[in-house]
C-alpha atoms as a PDB file:
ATOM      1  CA  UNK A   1     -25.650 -72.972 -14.575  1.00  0.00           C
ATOM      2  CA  UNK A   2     -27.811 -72.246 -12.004  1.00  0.00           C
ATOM      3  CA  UNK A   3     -25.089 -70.075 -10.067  1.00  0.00           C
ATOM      4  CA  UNK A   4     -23.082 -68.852 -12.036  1.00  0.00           C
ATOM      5  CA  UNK A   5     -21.308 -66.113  -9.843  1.00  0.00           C
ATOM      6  CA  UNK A   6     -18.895 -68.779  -8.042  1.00  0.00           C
ATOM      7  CA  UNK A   7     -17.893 -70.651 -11.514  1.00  0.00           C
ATOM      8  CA  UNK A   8     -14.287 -69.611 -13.067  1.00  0.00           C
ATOM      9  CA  UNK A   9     -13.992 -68.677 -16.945  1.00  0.00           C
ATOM     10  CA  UNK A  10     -10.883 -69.278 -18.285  1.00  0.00           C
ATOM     11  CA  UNK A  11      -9.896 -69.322 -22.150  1.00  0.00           C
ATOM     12  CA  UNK A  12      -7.127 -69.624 -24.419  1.00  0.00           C
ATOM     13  CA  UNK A  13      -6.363 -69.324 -28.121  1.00  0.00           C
ATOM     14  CA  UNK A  14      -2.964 -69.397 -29.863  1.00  0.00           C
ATOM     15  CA  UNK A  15      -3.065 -68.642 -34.033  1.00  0.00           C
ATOM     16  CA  UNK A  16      -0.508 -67.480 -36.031  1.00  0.00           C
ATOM     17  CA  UNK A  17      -0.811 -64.409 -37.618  1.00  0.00           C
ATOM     18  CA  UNK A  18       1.780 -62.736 -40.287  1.00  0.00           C
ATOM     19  CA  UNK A  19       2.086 -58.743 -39.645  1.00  0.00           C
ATOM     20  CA  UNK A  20       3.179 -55.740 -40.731  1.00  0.00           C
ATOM     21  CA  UNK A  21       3.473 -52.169 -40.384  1.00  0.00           C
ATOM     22  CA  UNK A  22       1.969 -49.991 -38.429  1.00  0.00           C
ATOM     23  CA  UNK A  23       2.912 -51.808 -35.916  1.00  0.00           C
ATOM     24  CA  UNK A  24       4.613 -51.529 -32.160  1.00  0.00           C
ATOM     25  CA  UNK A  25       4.934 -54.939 -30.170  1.00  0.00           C
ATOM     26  CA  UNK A  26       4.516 -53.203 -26.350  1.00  0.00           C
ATOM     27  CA  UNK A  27       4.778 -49.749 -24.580  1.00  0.00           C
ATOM     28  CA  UNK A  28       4.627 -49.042 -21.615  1.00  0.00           C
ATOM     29  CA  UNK A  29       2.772 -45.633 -20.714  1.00  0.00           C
ATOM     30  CA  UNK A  30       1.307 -43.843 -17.474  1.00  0.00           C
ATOM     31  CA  UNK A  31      -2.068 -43.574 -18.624  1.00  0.00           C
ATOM     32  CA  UNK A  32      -3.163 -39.959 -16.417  1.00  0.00           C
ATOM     33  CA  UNK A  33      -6.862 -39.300 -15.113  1.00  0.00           C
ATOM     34  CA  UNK A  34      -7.005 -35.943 -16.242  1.00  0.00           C
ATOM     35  CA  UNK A  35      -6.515 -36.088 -19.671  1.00  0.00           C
ATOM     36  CA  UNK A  36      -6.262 -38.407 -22.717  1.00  0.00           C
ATOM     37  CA  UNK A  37      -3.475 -40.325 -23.708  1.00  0.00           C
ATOM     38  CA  UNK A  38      -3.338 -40.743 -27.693  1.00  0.00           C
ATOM     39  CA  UNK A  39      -2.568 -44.204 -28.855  1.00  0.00           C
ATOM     40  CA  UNK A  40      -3.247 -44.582 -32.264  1.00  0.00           C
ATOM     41  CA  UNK A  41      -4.275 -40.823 -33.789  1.00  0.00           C
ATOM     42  CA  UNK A  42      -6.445 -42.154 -37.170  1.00  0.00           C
ATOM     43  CA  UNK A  43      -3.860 -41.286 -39.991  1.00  0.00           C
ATOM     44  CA  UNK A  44      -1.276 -43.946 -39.129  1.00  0.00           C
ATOM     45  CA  UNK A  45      -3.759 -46.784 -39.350  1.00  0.00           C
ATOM     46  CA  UNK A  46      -5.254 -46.851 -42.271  1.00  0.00           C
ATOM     47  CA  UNK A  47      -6.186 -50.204 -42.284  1.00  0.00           C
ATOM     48  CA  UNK A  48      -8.040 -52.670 -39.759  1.00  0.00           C
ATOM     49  CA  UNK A  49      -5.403 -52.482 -36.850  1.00  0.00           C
ATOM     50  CA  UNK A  50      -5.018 -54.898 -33.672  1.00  0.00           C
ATOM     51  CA  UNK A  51      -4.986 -53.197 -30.448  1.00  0.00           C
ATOM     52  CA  UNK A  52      -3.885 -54.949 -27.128  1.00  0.00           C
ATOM     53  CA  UNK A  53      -3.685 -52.895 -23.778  1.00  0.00           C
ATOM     54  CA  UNK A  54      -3.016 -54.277 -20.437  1.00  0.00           C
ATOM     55  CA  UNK A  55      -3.901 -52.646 -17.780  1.00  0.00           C
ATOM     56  CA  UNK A  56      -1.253 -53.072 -14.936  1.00  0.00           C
ATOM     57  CA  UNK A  57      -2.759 -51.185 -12.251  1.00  0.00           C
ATOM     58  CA  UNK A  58      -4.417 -52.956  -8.964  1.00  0.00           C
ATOM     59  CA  UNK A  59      -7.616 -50.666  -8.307  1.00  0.00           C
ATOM     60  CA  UNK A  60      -8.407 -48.313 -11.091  1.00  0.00           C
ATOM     61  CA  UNK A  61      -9.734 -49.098 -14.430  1.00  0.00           C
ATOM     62  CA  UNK A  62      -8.817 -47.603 -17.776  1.00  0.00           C
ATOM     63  CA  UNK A  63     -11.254 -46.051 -20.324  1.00  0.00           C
ATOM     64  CA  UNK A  64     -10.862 -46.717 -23.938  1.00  0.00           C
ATOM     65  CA  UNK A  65     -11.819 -44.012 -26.075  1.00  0.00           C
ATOM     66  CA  UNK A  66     -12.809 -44.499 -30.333  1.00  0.00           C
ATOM     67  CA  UNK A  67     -13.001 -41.238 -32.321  1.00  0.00           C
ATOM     68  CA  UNK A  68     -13.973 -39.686 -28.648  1.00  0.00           C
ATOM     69  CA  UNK A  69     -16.071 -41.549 -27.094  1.00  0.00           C
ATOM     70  CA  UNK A  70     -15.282 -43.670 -24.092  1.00  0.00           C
ATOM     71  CA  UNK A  71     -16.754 -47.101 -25.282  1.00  0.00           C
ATOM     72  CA  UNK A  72     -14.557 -49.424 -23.575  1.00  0.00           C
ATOM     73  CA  UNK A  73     -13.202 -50.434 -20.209  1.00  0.00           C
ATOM     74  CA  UNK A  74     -10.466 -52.071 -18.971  1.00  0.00           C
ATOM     75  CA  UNK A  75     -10.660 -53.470 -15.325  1.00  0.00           C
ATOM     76  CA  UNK A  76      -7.839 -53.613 -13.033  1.00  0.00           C
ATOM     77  CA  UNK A  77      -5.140 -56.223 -14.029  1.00  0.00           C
ATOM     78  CA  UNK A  78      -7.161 -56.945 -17.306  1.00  0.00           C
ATOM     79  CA  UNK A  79      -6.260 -57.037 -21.404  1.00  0.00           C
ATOM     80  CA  UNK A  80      -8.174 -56.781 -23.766  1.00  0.00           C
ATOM     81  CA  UNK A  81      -7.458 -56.992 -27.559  1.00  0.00           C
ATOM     82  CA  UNK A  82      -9.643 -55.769 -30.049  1.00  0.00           C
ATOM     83  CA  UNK A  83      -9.522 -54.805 -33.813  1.00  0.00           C
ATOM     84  CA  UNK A  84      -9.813 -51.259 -34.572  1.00  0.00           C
ATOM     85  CA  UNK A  85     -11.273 -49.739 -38.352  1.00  0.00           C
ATOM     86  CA  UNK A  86      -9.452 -48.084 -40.554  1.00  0.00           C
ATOM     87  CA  UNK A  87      -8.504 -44.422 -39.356  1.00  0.00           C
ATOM     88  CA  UNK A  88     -10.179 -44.329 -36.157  1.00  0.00           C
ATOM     89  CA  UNK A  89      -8.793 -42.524 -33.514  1.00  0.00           C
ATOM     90  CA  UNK A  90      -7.808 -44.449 -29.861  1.00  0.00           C
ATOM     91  CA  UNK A  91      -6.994 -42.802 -26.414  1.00  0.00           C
ATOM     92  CA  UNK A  92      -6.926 -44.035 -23.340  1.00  0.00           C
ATOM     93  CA  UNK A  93      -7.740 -42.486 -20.124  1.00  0.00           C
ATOM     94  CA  UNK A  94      -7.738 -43.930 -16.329  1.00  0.00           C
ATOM     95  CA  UNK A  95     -10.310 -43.505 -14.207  1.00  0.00           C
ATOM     96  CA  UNK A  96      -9.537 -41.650 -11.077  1.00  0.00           C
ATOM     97  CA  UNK A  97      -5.699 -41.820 -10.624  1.00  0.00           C
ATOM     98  CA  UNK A  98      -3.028 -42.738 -13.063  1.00  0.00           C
ATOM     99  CA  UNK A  99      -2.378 -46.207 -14.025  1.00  0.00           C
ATOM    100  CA  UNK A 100       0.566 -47.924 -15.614  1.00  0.00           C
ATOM    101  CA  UNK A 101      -0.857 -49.611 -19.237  1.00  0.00           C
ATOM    102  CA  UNK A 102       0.877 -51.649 -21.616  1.00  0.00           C
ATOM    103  CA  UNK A 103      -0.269 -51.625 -25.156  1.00  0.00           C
ATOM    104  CA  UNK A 104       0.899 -52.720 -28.813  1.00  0.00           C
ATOM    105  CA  UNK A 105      -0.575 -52.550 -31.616  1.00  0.00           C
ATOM    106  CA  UNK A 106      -0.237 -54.389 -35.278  1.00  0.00           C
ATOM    107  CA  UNK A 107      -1.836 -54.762 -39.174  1.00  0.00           C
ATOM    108  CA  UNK A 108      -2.392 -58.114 -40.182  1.00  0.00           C
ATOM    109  CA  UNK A 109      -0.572 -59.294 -43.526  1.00  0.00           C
ATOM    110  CA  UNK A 110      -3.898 -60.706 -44.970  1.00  0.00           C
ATOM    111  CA  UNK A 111      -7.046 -60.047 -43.487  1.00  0.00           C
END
């Protein structure tokens, strides 16, 4: 449209998927600013793995790290869930104070 800054986006998608291990359905971790907080350390995921993180704080955004580098972001009161390759490192790290996420992680049965 031609102003697109005042329209709402809004989605939703519901599939079933069959899973199996590695897998953890939610933790809940105080992500720190300071230093990196290991999610998934690239030998216990050796296949394609599922990664969702919520990010429950109200100002600060979380980085997500892969094999290092900080290549994602997740705003305040966001989620995000992505799919992660084979034996790849994740960490996450807030931004400039400590943030309460919530992440799980699974393997589908049949990808």
């Amino acid at each position: 449209t031609a102003n697109n800054s005042s329209e709402l986006f809004s989605f939703q998608l519901t599939k079933m998927l069959s899973i199996k291990n590695p897998s953890v359905q939610t933790f809940a971790v105080t992500v720190a600013h300071d230093a990196d907080t290991a999610v998934l350390d690239g030998t216990e995921n050796p296949e394609a793995t599922y990664l969702w993180v919520y990010n429950r704080d109200a100002t600060n955004y979380v980085k997500i790290e892969l094999a290092t580098a900080a290549v994602l972001r997740v705003g305040p009161g966001e989620a995000q869930l992505l799919c992660i390759e084979p034996a790849k490192a994740v960490d996450l790290r807030a931004d400039t104070a400590d943030c309460k996420v919530e992440y799980g992680y699974f393997t589908l049965d049949g990808y």
